[in-house]
C-alpha atoms as a PDB file:
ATOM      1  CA  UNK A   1      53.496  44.400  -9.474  1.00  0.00           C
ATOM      2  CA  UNK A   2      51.513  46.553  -6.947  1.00  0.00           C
ATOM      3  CA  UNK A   3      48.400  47.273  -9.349  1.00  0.00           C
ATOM      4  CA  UNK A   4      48.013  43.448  -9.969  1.00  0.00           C
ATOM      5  CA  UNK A   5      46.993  40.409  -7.427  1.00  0.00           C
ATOM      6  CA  UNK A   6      47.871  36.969  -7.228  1.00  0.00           C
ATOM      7  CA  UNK A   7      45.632  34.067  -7.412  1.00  0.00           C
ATOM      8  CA  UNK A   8      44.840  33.721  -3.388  1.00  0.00           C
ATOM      9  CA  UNK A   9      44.127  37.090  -2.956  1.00  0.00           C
ATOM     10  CA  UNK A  10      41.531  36.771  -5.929  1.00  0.00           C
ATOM     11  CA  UNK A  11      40.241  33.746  -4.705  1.00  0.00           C
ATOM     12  CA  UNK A  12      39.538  35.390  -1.179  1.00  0.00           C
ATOM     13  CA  UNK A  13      37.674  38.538  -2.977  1.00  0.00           C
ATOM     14  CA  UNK A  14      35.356  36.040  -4.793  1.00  0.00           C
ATOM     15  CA  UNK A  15      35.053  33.995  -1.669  1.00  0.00           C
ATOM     16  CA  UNK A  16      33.618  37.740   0.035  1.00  0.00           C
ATOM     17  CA  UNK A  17      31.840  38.545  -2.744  1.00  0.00           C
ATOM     18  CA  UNK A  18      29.855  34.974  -2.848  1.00  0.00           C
ATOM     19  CA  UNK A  19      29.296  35.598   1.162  1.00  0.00           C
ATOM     20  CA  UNK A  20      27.337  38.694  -0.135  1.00  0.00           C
ATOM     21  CA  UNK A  21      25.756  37.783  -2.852  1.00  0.00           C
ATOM     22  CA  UNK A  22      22.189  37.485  -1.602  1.00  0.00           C
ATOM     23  CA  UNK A  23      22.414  41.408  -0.071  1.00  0.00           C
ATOM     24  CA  UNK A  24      24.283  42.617  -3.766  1.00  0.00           C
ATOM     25  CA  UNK A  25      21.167  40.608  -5.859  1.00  0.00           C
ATOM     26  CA  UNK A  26      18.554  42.346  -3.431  1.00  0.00           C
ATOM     27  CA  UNK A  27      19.955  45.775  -3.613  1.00  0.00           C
ATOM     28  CA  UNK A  28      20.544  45.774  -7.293  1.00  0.00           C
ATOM     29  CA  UNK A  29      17.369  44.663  -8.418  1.00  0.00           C
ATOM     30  CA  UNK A  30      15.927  47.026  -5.613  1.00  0.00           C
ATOM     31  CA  UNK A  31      17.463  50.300  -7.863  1.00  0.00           C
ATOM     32  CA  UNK A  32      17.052  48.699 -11.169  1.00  0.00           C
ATOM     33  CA  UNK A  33      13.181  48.462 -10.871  1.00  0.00           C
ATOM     34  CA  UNK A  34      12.852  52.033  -8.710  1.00  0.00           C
ATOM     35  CA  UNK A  35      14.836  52.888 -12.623  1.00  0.00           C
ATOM     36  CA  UNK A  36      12.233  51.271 -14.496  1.00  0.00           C
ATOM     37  CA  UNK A  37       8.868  52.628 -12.526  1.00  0.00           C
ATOM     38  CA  UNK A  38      10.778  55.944 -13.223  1.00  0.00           C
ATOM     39  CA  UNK A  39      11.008  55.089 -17.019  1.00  0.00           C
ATOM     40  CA  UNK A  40       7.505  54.001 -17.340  1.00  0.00           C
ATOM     41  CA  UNK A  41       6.548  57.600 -15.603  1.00  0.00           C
ATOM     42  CA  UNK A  42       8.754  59.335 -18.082  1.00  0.00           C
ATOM     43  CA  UNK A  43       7.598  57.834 -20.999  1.00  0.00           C
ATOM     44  CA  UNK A  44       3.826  58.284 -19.731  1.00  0.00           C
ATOM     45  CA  UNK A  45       1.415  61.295 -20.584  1.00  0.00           C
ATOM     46  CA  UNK A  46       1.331  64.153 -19.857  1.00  0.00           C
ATOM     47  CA  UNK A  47       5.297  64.075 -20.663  1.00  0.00           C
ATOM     48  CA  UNK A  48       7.676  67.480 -19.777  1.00  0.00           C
ATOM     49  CA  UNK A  49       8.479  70.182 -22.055  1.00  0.00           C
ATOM     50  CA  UNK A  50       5.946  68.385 -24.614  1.00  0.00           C
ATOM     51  CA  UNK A  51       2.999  70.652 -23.623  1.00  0.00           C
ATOM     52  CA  UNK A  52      -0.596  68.944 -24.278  1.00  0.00           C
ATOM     53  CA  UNK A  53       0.425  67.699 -27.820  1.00  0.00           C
ATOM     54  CA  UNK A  54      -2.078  65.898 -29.456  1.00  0.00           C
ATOM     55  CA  UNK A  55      -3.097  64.912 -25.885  1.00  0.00           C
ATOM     56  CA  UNK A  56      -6.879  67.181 -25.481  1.00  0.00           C
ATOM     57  CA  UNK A  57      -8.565  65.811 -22.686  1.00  0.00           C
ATOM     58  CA  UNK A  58      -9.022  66.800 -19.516  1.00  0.00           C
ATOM     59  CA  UNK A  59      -7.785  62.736 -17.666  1.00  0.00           C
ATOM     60  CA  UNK A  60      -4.978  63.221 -20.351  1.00  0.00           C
ATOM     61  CA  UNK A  61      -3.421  66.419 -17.884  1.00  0.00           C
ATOM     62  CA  UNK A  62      -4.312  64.934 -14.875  1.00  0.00           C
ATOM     63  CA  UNK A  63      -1.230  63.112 -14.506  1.00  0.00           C
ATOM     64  CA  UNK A  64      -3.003  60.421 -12.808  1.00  0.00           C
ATOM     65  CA  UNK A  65      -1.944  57.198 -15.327  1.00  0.00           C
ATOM     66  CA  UNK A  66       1.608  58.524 -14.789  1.00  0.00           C
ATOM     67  CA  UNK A  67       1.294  58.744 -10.827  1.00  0.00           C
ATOM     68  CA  UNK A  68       0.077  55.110 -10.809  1.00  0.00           C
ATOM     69  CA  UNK A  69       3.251  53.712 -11.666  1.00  0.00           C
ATOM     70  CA  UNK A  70       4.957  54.567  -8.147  1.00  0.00           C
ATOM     71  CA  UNK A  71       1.690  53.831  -6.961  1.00  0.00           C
ATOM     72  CA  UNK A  72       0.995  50.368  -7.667  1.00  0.00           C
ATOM     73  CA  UNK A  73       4.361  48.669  -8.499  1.00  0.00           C
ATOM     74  CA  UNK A  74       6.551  47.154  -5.908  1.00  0.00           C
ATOM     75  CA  UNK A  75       9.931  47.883  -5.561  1.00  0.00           C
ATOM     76  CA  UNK A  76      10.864  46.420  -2.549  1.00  0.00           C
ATOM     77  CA  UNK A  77      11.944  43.158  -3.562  1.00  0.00           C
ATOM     78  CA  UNK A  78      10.255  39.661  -2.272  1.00  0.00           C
ATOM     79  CA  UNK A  79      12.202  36.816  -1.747  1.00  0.00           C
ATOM     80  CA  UNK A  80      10.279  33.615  -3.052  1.00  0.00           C
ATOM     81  CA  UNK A  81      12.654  30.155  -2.773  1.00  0.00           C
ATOM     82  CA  UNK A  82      15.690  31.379  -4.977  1.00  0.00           C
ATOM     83  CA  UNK A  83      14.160  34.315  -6.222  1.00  0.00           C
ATOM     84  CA  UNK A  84      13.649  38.035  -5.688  1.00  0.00           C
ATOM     85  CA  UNK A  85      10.410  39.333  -7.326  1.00  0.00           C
ATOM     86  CA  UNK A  86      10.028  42.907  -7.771  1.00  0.00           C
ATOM     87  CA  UNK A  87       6.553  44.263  -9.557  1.00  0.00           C
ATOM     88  CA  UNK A  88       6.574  47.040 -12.466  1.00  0.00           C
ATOM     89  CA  UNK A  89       2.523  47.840 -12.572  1.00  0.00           C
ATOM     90  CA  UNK A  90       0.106  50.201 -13.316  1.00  0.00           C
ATOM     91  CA  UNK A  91      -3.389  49.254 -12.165  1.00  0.00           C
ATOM     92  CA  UNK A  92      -5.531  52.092 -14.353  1.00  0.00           C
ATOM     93  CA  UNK A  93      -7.976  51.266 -16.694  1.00  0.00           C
ATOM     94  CA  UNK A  94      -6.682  52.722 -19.432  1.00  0.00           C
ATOM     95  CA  UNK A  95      -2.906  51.875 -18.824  1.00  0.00           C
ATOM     96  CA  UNK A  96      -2.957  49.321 -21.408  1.00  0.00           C
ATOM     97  CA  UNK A  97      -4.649  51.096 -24.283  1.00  0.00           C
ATOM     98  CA  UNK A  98      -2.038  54.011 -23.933  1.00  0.00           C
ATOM     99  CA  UNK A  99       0.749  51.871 -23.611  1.00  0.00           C
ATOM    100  CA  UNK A 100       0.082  49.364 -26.685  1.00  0.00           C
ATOM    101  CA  UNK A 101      -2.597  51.474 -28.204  1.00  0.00           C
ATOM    102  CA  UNK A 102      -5.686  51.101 -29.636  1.00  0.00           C
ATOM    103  CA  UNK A 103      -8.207  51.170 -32.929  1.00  0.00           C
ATOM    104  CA  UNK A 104     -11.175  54.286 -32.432  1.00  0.00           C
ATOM    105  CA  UNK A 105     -14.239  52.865 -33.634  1.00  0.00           C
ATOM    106  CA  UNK A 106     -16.375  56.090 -35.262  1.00  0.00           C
ATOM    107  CA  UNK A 107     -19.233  56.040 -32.349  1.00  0.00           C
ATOM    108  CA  UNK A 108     -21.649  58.368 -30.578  1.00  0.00           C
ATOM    109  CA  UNK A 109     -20.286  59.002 -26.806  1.00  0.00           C
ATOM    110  CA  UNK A 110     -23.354  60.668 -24.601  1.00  0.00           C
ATOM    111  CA  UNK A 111     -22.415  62.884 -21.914  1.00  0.00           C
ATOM    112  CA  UNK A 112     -18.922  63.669 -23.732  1.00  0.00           C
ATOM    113  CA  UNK A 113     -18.740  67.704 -24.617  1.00  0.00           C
ATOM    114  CA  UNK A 114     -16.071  70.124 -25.282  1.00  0.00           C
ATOM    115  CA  UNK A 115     -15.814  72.326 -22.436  1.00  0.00           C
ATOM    116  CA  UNK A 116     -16.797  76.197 -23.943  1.00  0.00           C
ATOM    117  CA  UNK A 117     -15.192  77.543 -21.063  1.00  0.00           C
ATOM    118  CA  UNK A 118     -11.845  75.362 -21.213  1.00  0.00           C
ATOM    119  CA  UNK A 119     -11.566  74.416 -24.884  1.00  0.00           C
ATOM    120  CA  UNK A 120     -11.351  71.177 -23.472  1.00  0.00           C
ATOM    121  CA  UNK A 121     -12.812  67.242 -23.991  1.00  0.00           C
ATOM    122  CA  UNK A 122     -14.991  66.788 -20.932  1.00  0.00           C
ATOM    123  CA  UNK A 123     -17.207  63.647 -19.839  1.00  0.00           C
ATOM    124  CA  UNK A 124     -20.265  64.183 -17.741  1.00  0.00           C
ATOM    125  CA  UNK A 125     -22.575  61.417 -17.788  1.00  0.00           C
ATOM    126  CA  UNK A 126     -25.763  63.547 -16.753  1.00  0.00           C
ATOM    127  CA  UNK A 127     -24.850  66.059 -19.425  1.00  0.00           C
ATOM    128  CA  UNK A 128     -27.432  65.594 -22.630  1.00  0.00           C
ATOM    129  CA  UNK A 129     -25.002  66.456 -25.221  1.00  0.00           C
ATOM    130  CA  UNK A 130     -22.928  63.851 -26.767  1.00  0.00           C
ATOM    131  CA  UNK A 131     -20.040  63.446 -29.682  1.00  0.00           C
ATOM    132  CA  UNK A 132     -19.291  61.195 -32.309  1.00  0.00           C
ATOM    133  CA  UNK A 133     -15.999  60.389 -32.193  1.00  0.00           C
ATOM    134  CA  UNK A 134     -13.100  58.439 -34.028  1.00  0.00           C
ATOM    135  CA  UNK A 135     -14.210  59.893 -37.216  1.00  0.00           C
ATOM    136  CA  UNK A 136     -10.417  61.768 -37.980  1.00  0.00           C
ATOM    137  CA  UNK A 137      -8.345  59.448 -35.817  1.00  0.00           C
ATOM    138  CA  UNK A 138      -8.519  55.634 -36.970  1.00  0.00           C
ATOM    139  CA  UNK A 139      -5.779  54.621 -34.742  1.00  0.00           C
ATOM    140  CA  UNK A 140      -3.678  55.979 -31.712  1.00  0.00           C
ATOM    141  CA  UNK A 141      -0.170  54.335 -31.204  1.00  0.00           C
ATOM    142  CA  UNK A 142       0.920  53.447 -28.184  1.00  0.00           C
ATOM    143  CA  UNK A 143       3.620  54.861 -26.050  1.00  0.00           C
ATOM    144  CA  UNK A 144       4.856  51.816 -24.979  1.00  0.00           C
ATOM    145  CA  UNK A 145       6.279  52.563 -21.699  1.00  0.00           C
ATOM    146  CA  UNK A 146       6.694  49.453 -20.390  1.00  0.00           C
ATOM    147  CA  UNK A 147       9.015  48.365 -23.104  1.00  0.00           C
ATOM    148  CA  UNK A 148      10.944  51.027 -21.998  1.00  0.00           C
ATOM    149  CA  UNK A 149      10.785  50.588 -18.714  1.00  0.00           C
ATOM    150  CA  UNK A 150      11.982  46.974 -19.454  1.00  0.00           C
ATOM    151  CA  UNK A 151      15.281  48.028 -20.896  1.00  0.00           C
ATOM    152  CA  UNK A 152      15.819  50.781 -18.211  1.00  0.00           C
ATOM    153  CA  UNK A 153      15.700  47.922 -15.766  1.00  0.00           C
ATOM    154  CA  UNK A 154      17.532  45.687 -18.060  1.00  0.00           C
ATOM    155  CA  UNK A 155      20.341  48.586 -18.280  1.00  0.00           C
ATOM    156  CA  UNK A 156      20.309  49.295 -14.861  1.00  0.00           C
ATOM    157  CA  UNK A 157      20.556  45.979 -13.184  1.00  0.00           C
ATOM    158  CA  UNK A 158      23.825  45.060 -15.291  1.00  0.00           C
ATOM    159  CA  UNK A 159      25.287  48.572 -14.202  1.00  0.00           C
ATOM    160  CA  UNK A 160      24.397  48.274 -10.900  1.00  0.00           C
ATOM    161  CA  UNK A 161      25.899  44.539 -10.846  1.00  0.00           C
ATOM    162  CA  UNK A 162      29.017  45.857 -12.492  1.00  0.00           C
ATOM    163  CA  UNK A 163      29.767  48.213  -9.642  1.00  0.00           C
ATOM    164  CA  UNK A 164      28.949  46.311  -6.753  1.00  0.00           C
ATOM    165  CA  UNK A 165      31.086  43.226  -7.888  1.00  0.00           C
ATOM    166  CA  UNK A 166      33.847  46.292  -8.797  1.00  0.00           C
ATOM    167  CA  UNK A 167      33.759  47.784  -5.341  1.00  0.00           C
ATOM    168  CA  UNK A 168      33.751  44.394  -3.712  1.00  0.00           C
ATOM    169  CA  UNK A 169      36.737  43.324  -5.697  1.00  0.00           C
ATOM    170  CA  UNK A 170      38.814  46.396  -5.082  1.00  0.00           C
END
């Protein structure tokens, strides 16, 4: 009978967990969306061990669209009446067209060269040179990292429930 517990002394645990139920919501969604922005990075370009892949340009390396994640979303949740709002975002330009992808329309882009030094896609707006471009690629899929940075949260908000209410119990 030692491993098991009676009715009271499961009715006081629930009665402390309830009393803390605010500070376990808070801190749990707190981790789950620091998991999420961390998703979102991961699944963003440039991505490790990958090397440049089909990714040529030179704002593709940069890192920057990944950076902005942890940038621009809030973690740090907000209390608003009953609710705690948290904020997954990425405020770039471009975010959205990388993350659901887009159509390339076959068009002439002045100022954008390839780099004889670097091999690489540069823009310079002063430059008079220009490309034509979306005349191999018709369409570039998306990465979709905020579908999975959805489910990471999704994941890691039940987990992190799960062991709160388990430590509190015990």
């Amino acid at each position: 009978m030692s491993g098991t517990v009676n009715l009271q002394q499961r009715l006081q645990q629930l009665k402390r967990v309830q009393a803390d139920l605010e500070t376990v919501l808070y801190q749990a969604q707190k981790q789950a969306t620091k998991k999420a922005v961390q998703a979102a990075a991961d699944a963003t370009p440039p991505k490790k061990g990958t090397g440049r892949g089909p990714y040529i340009g030179t704002n593709t390396m940069t890192g920057e669209l990944k950076a902005h994640w942890d940038s621009d979303s809030r973690t740090e949740p907000e209390i608003h009446g009953q609710q705690f709002v948290t904020v997954l975002a990425n405020d770039k330009e471009y975010a959205s067209y990388v993350n659901d992808g887009h159509r390339m329309k076959r068009h002439f882009v002045p100022g954008l060269y390839i780099n004889p030094e670097s091999g690489l896609l540069e823009y310079d707006p002063s430059a008079k040179v220009g490309i034509v471009v979306g005349t191999k690629t018709r369409y570039v899929k998306g990465e979709f990292m905020v579908d999975k940075a959805k489910k990471a949260y999704q994941e890691a908000l039940l987990d992190e429930l799960d062991k709160e209410i388990q430590r509190r119990l015990k």
